[in-house]
Protein backbone atom coordinates (compact mmCIF):
# COMPACT_ATOMS: atom_id res chain seq x y z
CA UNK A 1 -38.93 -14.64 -28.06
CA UNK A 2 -40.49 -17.13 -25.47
CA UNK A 3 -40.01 -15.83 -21.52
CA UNK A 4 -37.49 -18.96 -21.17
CA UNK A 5 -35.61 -18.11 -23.79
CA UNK A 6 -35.22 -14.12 -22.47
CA UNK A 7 -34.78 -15.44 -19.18
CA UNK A 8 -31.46 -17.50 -20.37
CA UNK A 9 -30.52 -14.67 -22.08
CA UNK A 10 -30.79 -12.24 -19.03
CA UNK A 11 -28.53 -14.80 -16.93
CA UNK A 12 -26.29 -14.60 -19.57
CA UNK A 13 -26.11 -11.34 -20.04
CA UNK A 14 -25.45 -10.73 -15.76
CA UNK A 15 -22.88 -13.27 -15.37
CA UNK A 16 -21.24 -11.41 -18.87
CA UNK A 17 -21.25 -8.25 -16.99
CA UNK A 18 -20.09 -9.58 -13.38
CA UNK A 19 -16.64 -11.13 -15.54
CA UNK A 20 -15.74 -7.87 -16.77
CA UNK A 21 -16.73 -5.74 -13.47
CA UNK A 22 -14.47 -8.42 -11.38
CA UNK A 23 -11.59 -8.27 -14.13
CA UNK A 24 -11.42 -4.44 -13.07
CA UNK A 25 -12.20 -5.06 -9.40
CA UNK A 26 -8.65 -3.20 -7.80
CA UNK A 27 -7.55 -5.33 -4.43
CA UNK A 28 -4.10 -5.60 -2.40
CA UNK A 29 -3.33 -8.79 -4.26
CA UNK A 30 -0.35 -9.36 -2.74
CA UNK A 31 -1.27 -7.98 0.76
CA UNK A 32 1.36 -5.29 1.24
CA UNK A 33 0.43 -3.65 4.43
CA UNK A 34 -1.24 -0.44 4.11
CA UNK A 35 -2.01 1.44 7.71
CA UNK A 36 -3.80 4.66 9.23
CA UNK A 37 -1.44 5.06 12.09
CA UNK A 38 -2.56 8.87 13.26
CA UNK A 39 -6.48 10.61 12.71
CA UNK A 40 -5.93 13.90 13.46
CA UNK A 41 -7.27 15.60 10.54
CA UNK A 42 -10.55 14.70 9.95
CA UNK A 43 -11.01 16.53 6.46
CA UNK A 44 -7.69 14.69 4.71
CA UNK A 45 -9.06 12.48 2.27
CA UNK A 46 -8.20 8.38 2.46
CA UNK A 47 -5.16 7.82 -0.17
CA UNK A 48 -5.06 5.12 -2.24
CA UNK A 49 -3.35 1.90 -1.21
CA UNK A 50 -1.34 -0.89 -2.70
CA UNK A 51 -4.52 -1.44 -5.10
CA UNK A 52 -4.06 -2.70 -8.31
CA UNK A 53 -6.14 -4.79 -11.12
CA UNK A 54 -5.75 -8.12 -11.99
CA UNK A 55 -3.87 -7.72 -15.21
CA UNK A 56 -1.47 -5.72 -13.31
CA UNK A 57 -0.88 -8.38 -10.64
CA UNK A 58 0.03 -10.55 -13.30
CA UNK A 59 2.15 -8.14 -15.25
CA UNK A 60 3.96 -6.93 -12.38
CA UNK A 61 4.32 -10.53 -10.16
CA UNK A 62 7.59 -11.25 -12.18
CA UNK A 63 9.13 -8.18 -11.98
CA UNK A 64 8.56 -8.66 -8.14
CA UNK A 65 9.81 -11.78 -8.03
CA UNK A 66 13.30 -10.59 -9.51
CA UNK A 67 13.44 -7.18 -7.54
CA UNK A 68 12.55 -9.05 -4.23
CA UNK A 69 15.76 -11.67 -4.68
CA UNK A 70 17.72 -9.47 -6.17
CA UNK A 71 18.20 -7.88 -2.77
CA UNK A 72 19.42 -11.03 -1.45
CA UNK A 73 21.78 -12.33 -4.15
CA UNK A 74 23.79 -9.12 -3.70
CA UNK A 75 24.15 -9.61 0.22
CA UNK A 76 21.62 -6.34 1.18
CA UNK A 77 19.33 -8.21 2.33
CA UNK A 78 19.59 -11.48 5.44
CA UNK A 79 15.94 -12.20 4.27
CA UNK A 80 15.67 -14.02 0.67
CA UNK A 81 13.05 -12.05 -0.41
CA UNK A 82 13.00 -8.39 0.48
CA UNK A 83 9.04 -8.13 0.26
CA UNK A 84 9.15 -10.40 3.18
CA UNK A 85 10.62 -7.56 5.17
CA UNK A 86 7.30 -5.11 5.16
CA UNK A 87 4.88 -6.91 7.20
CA UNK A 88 7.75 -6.42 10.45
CA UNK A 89 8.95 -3.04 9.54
CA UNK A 90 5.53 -1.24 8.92
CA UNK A 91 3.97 -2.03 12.53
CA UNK A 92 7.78 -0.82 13.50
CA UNK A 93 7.23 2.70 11.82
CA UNK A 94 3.61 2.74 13.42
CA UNK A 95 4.79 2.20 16.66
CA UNK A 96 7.82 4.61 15.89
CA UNK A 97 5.48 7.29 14.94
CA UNK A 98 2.72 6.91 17.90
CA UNK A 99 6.13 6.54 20.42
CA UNK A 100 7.24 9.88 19.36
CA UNK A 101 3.94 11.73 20.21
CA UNK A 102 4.14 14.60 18.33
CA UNK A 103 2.01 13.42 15.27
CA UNK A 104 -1.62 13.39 16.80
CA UNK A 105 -2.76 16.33 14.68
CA UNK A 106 -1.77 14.43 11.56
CA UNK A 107 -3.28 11.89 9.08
CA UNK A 108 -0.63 9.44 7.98
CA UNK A 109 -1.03 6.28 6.46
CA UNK A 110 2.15 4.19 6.04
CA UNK A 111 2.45 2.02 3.07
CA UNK A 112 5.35 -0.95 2.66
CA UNK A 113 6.80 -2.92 -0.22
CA UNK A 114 9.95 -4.11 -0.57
CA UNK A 115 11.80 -2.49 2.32
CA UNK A 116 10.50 0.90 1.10
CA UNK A 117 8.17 3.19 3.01
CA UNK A 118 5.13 5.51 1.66
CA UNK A 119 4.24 8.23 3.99
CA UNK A 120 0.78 9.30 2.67
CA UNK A 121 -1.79 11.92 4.12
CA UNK A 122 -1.86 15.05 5.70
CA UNK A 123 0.49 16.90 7.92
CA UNK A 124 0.59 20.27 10.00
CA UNK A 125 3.87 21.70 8.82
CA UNK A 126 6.50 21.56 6.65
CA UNK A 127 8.61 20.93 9.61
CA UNK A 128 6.35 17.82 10.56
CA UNK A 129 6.82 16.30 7.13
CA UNK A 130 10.30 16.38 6.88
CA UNK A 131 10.73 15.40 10.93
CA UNK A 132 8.27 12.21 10.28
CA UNK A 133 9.91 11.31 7.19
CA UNK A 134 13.87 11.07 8.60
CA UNK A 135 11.88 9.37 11.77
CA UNK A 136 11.17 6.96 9.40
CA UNK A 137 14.39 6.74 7.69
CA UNK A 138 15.80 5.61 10.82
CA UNK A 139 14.12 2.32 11.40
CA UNK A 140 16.19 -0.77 10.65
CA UNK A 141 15.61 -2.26 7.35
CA UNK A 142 14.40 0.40 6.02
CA UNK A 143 15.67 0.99 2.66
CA UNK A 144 13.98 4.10 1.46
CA UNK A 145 10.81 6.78 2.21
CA UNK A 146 9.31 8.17 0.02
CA UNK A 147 7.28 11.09 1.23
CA UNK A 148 3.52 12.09 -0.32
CA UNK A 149 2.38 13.54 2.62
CA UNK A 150 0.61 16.80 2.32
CA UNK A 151 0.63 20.08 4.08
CA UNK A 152 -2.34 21.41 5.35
């Protein structure tokens, strides 16, 4: 084979392999917020976020779509879509949870999407898990928590 010709076929063969590793490439394609809001324990491993391929974006933006208005059509919801909800109620829960003051020897990481919460990371107690996770529960618009957080 001439050096052109394996050349070409080298530049074929990267941009080849650069489609499929960016086809499994997992981002936050449709930017639900995902925050560390306390760093107390420093051994409590990062969860994962909102992360997701692109096949799955495109599998799951209908089913979004339909579950976000659905909230409004049946009068639960002021705002017409309730994924619209999560970028003001998540800096609410941070600011709930940093108010408090009694979470600074915790790792949390507070995940939204359609009016529901993820509490995710590590946490003291039993008794601190359940007490962050009705905390939560509390804040307007909040429809549901749903607790992963850990005791350590």
């Amino acid at each position: 084979m001439r050096a052109a010709t394996m050349k070409q076929l080298a530049a074929i063969i990267l941009v080849a392999a650069g489609s499929i590793a960016s086809a499994d490439d997992r981002k936050n394609y449709f930017n639900d917020p995902f925050v560390q809001v306390t760093r107390g324990i420093a051994d409590c491993p990062v969860p994962e976020g909102p992360v997701m391929t692109e096949a799955e974006m495109r599998a799951e933006a209908h089913s979004r779509a339909e579950r976000g208005t659905r909230c409004y059509l049946s009068g639960r919801c002021r705002l017409p879509n309730s994924y619209r909800y999560d970028k003001e109620i998540i800096p609410r829960v941070e600011k709930a949870i940093l108010a408090d003051g009694g979470y600074a020897d915790t790792s949390v990481w507070v995940q939204g999407q359609a009016r529901w919460v993820w509490l995710k990371g590590c946490v003291r107690s039993k008794k601190q898990r359940l007490a962050l996770e009705q905390l939560v529960r509390e804040i307007e618009d909040v429809e549901r928590v749903i607790n992963r957080l850990t005791v350590r």
